[in-house]
PDB file of N, CA and C in Angstrom:
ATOM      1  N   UNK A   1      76.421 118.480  57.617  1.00  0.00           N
ATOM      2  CA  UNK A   1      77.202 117.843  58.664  1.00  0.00           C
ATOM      3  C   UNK A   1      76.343 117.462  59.866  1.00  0.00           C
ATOM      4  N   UNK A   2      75.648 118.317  60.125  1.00  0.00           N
ATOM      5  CA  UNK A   2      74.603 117.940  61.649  1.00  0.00           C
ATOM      6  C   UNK A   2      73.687 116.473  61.239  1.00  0.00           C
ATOM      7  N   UNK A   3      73.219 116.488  59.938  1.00  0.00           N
ATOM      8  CA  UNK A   3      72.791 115.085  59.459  1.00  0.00           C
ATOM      9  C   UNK A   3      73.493 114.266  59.504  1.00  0.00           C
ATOM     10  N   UNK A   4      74.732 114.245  59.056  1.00  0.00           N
ATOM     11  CA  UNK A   4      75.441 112.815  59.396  1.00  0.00           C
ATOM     12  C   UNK A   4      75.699 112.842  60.401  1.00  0.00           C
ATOM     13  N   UNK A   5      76.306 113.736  61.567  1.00  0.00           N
ATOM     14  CA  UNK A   5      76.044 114.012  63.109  1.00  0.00           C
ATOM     15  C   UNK A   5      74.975 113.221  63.714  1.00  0.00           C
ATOM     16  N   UNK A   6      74.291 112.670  63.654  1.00  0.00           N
ATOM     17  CA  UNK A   6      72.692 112.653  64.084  1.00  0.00           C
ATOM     18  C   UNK A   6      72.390 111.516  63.507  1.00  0.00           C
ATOM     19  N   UNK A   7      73.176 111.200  62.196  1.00  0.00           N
ATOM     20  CA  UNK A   7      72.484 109.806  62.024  1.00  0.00           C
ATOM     21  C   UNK A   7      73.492 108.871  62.531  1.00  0.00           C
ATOM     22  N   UNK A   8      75.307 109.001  62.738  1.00  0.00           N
ATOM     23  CA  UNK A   8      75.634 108.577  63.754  1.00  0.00           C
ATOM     24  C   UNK A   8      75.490 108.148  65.298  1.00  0.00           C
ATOM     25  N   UNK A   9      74.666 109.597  65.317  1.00  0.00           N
ATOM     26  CA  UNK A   9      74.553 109.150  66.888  1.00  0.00           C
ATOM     27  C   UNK A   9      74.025 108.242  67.055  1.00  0.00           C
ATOM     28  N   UNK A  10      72.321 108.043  66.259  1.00  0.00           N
ATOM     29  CA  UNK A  10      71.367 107.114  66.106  1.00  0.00           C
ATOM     30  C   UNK A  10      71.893 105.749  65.762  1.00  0.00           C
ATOM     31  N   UNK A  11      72.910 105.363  65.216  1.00  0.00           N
ATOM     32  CA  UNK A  11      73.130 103.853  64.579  1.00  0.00           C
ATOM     33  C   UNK A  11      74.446 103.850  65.626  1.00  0.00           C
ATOM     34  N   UNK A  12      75.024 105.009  66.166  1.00  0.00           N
ATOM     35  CA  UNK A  12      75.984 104.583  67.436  1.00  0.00           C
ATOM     36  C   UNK A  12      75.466 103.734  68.616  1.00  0.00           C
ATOM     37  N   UNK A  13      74.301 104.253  69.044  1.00  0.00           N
ATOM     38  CA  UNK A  13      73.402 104.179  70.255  1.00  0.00           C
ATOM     39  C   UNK A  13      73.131 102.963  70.119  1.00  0.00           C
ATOM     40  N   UNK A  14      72.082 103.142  68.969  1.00  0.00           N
ATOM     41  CA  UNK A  14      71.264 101.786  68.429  1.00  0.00           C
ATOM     42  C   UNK A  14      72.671 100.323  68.903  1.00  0.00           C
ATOM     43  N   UNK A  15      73.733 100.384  68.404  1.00  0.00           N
ATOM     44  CA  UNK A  15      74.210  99.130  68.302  1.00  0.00           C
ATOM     45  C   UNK A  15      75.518  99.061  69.434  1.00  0.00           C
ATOM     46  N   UNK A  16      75.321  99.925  70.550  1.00  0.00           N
ATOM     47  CA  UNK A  16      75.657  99.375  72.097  1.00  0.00           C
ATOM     48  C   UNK A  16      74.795  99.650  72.655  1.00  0.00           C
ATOM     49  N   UNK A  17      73.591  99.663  72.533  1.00  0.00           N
ATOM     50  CA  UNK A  17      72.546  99.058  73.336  1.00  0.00           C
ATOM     51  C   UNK A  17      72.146  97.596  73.265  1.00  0.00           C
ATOM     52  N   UNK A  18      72.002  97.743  71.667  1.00  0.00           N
ATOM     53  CA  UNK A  18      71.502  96.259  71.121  1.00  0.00           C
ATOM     54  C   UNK A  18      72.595  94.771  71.080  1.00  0.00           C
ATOM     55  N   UNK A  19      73.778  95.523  70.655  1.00  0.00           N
ATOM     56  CA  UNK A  19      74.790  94.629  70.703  1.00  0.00           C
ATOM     57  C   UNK A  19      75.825  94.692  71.187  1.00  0.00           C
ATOM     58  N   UNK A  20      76.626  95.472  72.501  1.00  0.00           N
ATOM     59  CA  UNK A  20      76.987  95.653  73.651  1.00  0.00           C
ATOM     60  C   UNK A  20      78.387  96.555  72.944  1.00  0.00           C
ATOM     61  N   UNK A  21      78.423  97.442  71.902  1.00  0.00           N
ATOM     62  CA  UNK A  21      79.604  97.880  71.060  1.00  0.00           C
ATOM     63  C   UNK A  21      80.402  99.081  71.752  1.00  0.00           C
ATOM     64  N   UNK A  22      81.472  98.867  72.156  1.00  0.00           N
ATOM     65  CA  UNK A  22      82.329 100.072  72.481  1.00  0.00           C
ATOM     66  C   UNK A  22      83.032 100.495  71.442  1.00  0.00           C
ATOM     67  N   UNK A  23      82.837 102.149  71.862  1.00  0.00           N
ATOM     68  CA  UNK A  23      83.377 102.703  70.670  1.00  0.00           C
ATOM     69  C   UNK A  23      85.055 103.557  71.085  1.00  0.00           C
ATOM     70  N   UNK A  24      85.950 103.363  70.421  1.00  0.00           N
ATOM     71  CA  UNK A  24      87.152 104.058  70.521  1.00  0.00           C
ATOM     72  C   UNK A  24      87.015 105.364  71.056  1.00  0.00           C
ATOM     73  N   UNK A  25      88.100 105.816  72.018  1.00  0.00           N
ATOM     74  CA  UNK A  25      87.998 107.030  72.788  1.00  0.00           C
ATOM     75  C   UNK A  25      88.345 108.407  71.383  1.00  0.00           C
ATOM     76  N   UNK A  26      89.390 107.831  70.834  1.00  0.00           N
ATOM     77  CA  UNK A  26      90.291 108.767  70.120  1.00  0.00           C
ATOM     78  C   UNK A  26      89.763 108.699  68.615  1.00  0.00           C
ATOM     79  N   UNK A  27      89.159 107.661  68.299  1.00  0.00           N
ATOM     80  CA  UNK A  27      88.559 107.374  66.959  1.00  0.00           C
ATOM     81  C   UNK A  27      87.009 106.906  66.701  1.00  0.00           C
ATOM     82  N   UNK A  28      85.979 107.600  67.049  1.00  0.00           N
ATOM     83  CA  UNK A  28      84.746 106.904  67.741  1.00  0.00           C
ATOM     84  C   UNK A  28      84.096 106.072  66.359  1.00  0.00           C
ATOM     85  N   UNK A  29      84.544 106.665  65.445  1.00  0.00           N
ATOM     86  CA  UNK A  29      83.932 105.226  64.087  1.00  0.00           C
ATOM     87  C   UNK A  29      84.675 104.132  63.956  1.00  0.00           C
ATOM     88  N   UNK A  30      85.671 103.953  65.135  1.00  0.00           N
ATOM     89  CA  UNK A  30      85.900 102.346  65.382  1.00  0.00           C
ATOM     90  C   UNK A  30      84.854 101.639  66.451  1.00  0.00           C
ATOM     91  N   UNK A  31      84.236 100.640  66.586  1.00  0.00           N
ATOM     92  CA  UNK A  31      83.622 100.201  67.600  1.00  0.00           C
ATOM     93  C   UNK A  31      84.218  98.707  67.549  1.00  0.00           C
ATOM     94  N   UNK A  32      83.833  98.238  68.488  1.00  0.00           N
ATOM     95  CA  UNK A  32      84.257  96.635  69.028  1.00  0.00           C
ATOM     96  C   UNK A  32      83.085  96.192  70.284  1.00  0.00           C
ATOM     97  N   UNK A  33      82.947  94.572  70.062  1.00  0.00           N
ATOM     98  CA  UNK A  33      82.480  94.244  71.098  1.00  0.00           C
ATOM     99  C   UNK A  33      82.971  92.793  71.476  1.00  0.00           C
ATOM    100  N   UNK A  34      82.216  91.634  71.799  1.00  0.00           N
ATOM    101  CA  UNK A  34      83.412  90.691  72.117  1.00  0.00           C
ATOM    102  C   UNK A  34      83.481  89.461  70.852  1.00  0.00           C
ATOM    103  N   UNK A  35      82.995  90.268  69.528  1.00  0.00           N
ATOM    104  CA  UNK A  35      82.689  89.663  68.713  1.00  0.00           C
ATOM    105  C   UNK A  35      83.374  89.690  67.480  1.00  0.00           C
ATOM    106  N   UNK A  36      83.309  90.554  66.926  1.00  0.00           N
ATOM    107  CA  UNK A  36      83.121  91.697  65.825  1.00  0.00           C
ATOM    108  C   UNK A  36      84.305  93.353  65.892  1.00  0.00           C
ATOM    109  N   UNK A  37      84.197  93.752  65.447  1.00  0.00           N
ATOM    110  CA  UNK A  37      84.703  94.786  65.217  1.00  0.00           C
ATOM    111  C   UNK A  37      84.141  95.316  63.818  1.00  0.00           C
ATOM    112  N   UNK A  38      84.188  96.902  63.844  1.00  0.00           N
ATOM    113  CA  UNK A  38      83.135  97.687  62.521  1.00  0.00           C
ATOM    114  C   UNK A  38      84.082  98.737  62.850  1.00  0.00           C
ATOM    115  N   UNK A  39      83.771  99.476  61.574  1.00  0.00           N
ATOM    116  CA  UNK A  39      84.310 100.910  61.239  1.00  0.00           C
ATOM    117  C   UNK A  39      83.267 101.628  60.522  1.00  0.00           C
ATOM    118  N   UNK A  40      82.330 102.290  61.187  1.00  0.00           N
ATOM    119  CA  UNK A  40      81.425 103.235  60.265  1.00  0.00           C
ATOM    120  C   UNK A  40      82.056 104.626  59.519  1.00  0.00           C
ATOM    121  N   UNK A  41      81.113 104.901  58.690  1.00  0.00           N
ATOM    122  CA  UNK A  41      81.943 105.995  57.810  1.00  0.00           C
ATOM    123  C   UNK A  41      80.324 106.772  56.856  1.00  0.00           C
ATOM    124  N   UNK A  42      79.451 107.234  57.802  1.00  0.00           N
ATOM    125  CA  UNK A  42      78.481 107.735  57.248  1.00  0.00           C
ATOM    126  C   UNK A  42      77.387 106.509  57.021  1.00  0.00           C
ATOM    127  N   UNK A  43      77.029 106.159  56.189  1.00  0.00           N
ATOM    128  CA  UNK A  43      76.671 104.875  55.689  1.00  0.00           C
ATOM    129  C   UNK A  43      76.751 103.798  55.523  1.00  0.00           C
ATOM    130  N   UNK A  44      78.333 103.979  55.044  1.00  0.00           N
ATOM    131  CA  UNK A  44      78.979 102.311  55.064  1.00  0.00           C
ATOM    132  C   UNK A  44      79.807 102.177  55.946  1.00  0.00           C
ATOM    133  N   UNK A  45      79.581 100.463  56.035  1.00  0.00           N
ATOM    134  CA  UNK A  45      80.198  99.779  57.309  1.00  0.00           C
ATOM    135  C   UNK A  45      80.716  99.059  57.310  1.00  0.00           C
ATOM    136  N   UNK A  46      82.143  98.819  57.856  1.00  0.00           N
ATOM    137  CA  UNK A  46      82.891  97.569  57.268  1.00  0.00           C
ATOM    138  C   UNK A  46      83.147  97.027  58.642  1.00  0.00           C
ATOM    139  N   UNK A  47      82.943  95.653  58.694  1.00  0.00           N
ATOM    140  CA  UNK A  47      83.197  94.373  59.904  1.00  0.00           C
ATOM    141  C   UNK A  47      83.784  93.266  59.649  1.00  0.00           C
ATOM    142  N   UNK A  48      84.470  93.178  60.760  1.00  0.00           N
ATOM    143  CA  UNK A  48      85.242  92.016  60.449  1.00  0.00           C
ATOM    144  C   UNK A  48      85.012  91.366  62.143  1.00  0.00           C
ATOM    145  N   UNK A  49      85.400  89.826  61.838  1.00  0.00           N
ATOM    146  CA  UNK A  49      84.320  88.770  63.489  1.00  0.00           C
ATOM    147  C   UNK A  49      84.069  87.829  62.338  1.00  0.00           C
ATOM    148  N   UNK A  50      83.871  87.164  63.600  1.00  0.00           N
ATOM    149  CA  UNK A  50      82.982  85.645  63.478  1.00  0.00           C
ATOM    150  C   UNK A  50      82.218  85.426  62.748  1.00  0.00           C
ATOM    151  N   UNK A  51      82.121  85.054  61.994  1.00  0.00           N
ATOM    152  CA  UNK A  51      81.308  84.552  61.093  1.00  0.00           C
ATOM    153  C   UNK A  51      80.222  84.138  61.075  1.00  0.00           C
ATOM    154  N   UNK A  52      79.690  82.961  62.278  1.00  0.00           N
ATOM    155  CA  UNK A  52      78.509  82.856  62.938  1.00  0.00           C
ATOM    156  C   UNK A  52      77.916  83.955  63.622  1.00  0.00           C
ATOM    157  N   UNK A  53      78.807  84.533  64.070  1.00  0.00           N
ATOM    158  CA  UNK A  53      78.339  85.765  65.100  1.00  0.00           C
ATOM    159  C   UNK A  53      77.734  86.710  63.852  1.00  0.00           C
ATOM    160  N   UNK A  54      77.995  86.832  62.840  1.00  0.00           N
ATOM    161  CA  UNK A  54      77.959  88.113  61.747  1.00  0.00           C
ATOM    162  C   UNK A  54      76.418  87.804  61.295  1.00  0.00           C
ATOM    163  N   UNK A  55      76.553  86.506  60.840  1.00  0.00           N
ATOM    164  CA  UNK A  55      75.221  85.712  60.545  1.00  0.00           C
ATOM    165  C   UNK A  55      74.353  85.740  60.647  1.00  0.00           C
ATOM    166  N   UNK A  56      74.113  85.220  61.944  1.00  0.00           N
ATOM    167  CA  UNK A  56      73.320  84.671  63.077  1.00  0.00           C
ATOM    168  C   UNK A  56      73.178  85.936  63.739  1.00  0.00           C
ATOM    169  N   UNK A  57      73.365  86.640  64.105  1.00  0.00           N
ATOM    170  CA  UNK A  57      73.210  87.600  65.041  1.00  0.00           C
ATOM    171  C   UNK A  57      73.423  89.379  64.518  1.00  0.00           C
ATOM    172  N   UNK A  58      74.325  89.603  64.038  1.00  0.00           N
ATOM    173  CA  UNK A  58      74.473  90.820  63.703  1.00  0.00           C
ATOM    174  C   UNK A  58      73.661  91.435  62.669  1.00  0.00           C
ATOM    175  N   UNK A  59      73.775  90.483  61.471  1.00  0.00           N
ATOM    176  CA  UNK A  59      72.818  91.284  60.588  1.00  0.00           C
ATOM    177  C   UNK A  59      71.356  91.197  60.456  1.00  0.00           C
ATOM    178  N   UNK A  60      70.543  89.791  61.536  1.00  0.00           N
ATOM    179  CA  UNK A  60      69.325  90.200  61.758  1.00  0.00           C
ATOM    180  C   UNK A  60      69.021  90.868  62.427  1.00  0.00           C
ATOM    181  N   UNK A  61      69.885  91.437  63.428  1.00  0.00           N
ATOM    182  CA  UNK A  61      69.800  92.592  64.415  1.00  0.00           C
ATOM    183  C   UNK A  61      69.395  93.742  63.262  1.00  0.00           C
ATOM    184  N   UNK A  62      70.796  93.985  62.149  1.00  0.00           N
ATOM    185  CA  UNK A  62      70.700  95.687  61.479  1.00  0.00           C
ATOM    186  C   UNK A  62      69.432  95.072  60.372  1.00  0.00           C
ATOM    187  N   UNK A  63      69.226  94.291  60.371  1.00  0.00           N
ATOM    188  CA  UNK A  63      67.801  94.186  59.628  1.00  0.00           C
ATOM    189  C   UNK A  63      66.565  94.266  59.980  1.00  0.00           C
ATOM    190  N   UNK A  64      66.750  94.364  61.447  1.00  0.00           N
ATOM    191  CA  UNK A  64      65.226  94.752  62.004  1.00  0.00           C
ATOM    192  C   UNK A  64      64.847  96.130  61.884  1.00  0.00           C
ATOM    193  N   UNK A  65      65.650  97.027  62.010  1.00  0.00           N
ATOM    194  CA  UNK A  65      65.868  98.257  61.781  1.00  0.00           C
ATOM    195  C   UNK A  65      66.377  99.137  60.967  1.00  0.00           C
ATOM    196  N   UNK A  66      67.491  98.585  59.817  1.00  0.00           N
ATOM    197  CA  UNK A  66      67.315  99.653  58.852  1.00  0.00           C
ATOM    198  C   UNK A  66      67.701  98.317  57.571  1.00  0.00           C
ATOM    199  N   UNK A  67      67.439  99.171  56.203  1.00  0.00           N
ATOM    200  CA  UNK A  67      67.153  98.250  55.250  1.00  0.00           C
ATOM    201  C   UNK A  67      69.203  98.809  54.472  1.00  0.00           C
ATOM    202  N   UNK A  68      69.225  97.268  54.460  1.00  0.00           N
ATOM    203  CA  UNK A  68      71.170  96.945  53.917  1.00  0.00           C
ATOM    204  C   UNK A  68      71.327  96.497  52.887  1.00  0.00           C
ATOM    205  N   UNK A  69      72.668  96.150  52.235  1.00  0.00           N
ATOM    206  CA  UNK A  69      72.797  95.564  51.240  1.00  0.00           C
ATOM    207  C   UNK A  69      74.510  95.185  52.205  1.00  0.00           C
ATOM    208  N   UNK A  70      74.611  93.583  51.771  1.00  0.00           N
ATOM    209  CA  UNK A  70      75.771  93.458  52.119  1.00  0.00           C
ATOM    210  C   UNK A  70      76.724  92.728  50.855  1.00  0.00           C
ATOM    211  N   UNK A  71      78.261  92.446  51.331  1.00  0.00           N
ATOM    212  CA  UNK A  71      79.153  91.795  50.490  1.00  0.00           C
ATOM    213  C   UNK A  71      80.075  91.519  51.699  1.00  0.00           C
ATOM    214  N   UNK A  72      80.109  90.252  51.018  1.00  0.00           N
ATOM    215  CA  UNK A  72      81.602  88.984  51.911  1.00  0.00           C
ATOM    216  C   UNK A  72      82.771  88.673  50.915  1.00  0.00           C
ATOM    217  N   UNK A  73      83.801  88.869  52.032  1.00  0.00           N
ATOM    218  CA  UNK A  73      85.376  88.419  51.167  1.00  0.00           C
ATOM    219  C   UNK A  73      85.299  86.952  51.611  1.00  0.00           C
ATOM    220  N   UNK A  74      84.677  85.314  51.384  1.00  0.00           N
ATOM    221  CA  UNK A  74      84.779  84.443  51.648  1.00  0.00           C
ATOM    222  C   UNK A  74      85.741  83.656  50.816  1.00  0.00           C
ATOM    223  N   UNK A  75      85.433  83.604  50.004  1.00  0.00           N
ATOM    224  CA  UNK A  75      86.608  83.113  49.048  1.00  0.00           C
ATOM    225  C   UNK A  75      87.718  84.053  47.734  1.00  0.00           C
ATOM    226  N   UNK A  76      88.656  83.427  47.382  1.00  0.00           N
ATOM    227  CA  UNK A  76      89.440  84.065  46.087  1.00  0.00           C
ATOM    228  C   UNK A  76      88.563  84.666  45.268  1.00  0.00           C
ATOM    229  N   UNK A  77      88.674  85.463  45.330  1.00  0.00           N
ATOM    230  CA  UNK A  77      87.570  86.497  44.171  1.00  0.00           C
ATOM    231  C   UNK A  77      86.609  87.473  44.112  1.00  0.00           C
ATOM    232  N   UNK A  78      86.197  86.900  45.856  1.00  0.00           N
ATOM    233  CA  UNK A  78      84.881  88.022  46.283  1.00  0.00           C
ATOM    234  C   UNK A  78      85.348  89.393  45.901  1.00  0.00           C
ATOM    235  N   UNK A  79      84.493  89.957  46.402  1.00  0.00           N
ATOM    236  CA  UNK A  79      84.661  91.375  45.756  1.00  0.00           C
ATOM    237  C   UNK A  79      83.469  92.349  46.945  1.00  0.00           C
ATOM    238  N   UNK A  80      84.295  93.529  47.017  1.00  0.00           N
ATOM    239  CA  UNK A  80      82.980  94.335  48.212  1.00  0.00           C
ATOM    240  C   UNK A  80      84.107  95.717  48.080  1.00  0.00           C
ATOM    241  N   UNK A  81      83.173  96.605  48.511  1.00  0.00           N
ATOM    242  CA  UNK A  81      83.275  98.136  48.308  1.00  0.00           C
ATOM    243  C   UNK A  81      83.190  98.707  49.533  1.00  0.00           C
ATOM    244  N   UNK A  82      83.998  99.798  49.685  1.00  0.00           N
ATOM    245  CA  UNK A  82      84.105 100.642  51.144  1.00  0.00           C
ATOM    246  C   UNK A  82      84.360 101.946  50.674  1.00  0.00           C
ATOM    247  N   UNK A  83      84.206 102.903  50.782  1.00  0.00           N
ATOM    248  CA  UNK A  83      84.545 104.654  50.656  1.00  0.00           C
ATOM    249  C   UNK A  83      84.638 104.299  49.363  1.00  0.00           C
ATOM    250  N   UNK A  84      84.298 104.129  48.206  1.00  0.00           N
ATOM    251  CA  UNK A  84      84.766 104.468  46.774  1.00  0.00           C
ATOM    252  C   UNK A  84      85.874 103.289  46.425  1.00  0.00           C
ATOM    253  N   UNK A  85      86.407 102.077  47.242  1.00  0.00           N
ATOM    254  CA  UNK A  85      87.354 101.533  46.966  1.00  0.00           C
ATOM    255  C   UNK A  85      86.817 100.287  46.525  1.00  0.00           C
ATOM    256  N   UNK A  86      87.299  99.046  45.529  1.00  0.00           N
ATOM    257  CA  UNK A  86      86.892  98.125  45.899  1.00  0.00           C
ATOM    258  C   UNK A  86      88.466  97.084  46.183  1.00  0.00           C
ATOM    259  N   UNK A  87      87.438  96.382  46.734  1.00  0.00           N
ATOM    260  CA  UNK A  87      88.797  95.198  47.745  1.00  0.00           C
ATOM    261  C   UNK A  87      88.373  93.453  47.246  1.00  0.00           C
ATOM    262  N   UNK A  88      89.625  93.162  46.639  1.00  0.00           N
ATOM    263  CA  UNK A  88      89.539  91.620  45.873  1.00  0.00           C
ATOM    264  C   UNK A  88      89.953  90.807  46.847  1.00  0.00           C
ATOM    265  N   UNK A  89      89.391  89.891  47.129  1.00  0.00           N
ATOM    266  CA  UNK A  89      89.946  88.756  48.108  1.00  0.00           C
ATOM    267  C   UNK A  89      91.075  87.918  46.853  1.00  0.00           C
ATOM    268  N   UNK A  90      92.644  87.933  47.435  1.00  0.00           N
ATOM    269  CA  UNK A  90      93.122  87.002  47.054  1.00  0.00           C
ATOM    270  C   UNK A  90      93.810  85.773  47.413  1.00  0.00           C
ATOM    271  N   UNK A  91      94.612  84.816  46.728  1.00  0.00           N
ATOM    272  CA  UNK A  91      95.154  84.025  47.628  1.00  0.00           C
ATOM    273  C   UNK A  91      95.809  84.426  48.735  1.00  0.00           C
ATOM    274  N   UNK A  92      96.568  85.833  48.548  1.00  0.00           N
ATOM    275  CA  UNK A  92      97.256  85.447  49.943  1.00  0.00           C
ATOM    276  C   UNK A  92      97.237  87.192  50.617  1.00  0.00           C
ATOM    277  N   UNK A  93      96.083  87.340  50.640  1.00  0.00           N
ATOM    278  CA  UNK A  93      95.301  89.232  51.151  1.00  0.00           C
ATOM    279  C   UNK A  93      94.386  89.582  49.953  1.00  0.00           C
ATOM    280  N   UNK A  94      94.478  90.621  50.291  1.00  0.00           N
ATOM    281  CA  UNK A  94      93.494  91.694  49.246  1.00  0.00           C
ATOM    282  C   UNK A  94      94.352  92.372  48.552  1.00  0.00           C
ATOM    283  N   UNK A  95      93.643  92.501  47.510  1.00  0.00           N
ATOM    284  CA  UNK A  95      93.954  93.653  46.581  1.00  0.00           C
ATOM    285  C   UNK A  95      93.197  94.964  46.605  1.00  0.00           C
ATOM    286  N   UNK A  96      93.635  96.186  47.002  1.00  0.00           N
ATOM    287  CA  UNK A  96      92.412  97.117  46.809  1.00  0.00           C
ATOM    288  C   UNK A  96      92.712  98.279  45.837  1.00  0.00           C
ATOM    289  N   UNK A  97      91.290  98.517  45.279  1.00  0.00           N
ATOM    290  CA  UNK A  97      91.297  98.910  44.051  1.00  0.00           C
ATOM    291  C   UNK A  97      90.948 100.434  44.168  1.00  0.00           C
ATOM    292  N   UNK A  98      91.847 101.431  43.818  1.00  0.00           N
ATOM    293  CA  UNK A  98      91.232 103.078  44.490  1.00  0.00           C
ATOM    294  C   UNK A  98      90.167 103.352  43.480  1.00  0.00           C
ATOM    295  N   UNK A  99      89.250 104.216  43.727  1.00  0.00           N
ATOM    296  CA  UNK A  99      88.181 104.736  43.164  1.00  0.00           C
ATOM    297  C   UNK A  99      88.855 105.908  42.486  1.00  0.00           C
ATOM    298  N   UNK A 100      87.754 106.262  41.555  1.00  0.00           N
ATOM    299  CA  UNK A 100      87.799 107.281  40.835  1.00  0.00           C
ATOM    300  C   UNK A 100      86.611 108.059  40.173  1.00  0.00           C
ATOM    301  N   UNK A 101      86.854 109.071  40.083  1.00  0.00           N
ATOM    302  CA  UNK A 101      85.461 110.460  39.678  1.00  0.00           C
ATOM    303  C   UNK A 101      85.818 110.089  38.002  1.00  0.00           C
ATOM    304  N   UNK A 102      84.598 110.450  37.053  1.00  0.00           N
ATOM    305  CA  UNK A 102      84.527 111.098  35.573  1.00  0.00           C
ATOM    306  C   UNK A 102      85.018 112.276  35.998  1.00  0.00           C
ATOM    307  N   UNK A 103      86.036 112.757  34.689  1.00  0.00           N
ATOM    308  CA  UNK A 103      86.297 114.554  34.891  1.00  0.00           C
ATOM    309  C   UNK A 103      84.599 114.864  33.879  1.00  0.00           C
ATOM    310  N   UNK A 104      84.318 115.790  34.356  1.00  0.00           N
ATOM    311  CA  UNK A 104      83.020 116.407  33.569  1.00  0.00           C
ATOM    312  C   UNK A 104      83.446 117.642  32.683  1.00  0.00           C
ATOM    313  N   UNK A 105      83.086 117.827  31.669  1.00  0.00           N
ATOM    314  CA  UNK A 105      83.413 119.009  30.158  1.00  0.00           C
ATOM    315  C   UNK A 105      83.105 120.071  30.353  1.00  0.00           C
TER     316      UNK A 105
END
Protein backbone atom coordinates (compact mmCIF):
# COMPACT_ATOMS: atom_id res chain seq x y z
CA UNK A 1 0.00 0.00 0.00
CA UNK A 2 2.75 2.72 0.85
CA UNK A 3 3.92 1.94 -2.93
CA UNK A 4 0.93 2.78 -4.51
CA UNK A 5 0.76 5.65 -1.81
CA UNK A 6 3.89 7.15 -3.22
CA UNK A 7 3.49 6.46 -6.65
CA UNK A 8 0.29 8.50 -6.47
CA UNK A 9 1.64 11.13 -4.87
CA UNK A 10 4.38 11.31 -7.58
CA UNK A 11 2.00 11.25 -10.80
CA UNK A 12 -0.51 13.50 -8.47
CA UNK A 13 2.13 16.27 -8.13
CA UNK A 14 3.72 15.64 -11.40
CA UNK A 15 0.37 16.58 -13.31
CA UNK A 16 -0.79 19.91 -11.27
CA UNK A 17 2.30 21.21 -11.60
CA UNK A 18 2.72 20.38 -15.20
CA UNK A 19 -0.82 20.62 -16.24
CA UNK A 20 -2.63 22.84 -13.72
CA UNK A 21 -4.98 19.52 -12.33
CA UNK A 22 -7.21 19.86 -9.30
CA UNK A 23 -7.91 17.11 -7.50
CA UNK A 24 -11.40 16.35 -5.68
CA UNK A 25 -11.60 17.17 -1.94
CA UNK A 26 -13.72 13.99 -1.08
CA UNK A 27 -12.44 11.71 -3.93
CA UNK A 28 -8.72 12.68 -4.71
CA UNK A 29 -8.42 10.06 -7.85
CA UNK A 30 -10.77 12.41 -9.55
CA UNK A 31 -8.75 15.35 -10.96
CA UNK A 32 -9.89 18.12 -13.45
CA UNK A 33 -8.42 21.02 -15.05
CA UNK A 34 -9.88 23.41 -17.64
CA UNK A 35 -9.54 20.75 -20.09
CA UNK A 36 -9.80 17.27 -19.38
CA UNK A 37 -10.87 15.41 -16.59
CA UNK A 38 -9.00 11.78 -15.38
CA UNK A 39 -9.69 9.26 -12.82
CA UNK A 40 -6.52 7.45 -11.65
CA UNK A 41 -6.71 4.07 -10.10
CA UNK A 42 -3.05 2.89 -9.39
CA UNK A 43 -1.84 2.68 -12.91
CA UNK A 44 -4.58 3.14 -15.05
CA UNK A 45 -6.07 6.22 -16.17
CA UNK A 46 -9.10 7.05 -17.69
CA UNK A 47 -9.78 10.77 -19.41
CA UNK A 48 -12.16 12.22 -20.93
CA UNK A 49 -11.61 16.34 -22.74
CA UNK A 50 -10.82 17.65 -25.78
CA UNK A 51 -9.50 15.96 -28.04
CA UNK A 52 -6.92 18.38 -29.29
CA UNK A 53 -6.14 19.15 -25.84
CA UNK A 54 -5.57 15.13 -25.18
CA UNK A 55 -3.35 15.07 -28.31
CA UNK A 56 -1.51 17.84 -28.54
CA UNK A 57 -0.79 18.41 -25.13
CA UNK A 58 -1.57 15.84 -22.58
CA UNK A 59 -0.05 12.84 -23.74
CA UNK A 60 3.28 14.41 -24.85
CA UNK A 61 3.37 15.82 -21.53
CA UNK A 62 2.83 11.85 -19.81
CA UNK A 63 5.32 10.84 -22.43
CA UNK A 64 8.09 12.80 -21.41
CA UNK A 65 8.04 11.14 -18.25
CA UNK A 66 6.67 7.87 -17.95
CA UNK A 67 6.38 5.18 -20.71
CA UNK A 68 2.13 4.45 -21.71
CA UNK A 69 0.13 2.56 -23.76
CA UNK A 70 -3.09 4.19 -24.75
CA UNK A 71 -6.80 3.34 -26.30
CA UNK A 72 -9.60 5.76 -27.79
CA UNK A 73 -13.45 5.26 -27.93
CA UNK A 74 -13.51 7.36 -31.40
CA UNK A 75 -15.69 5.52 -33.33
CA UNK A 76 -18.49 2.38 -33.19
CA UNK A 77 -16.35 -0.34 -32.13
CA UNK A 78 -13.33 0.99 -30.38
CA UNK A 79 -12.58 -0.88 -27.64
CA UNK A 80 -10.28 0.16 -24.28
CA UNK A 81 -9.92 -1.34 -20.79
CA UNK A 82 -10.14 0.19 -17.24
CA UNK A 83 -9.93 -1.93 -13.77
CA UNK A 84 -10.41 -5.38 -15.50
CA UNK A 85 -13.44 -4.03 -17.58
CA UNK A 86 -13.62 -3.58 -21.15
CA UNK A 87 -15.88 -0.72 -22.67
CA UNK A 88 -17.33 -0.95 -26.50
CA UNK A 89 -18.07 2.27 -28.07
CA UNK A 90 -21.56 1.99 -29.51
CA UNK A 91 -24.03 3.71 -31.57
CA UNK A 92 -25.71 5.20 -28.97
CA UNK A 93 -23.08 4.76 -25.44
CA UNK A 94 -21.00 2.03 -24.35
CA UNK A 95 -21.28 -1.21 -23.61
CA UNK A 96 -19.17 -2.42 -20.69
CA UNK A 97 -17.94 -5.66 -20.42
CA UNK A 98 -17.14 -6.99 -16.52
CA UNK A 99 -13.94 -8.83 -16.13
CA UNK A 100 -13.28 -12.00 -14.88
CA UNK A 101 -10.51 -14.34 -12.93
CA UNK A 102 -9.73 -18.32 -14.21
CA UNK A 103 -10.93 -20.40 -11.09
CA UNK A 104 -7.48 -22.32 -10.56
CA UNK A 105 -7.63 -26.51 -9.56
Amino acid sequence: RLGARAWFDYLAEFLEKEAGFEYCVLNPCLAKNGHMALLIHVDDVMVVGRRSYIMDFFIPLIKKRFEISTDFLEKVGDKMTFLKRTYVRVDDGLVVVPGGYIETC
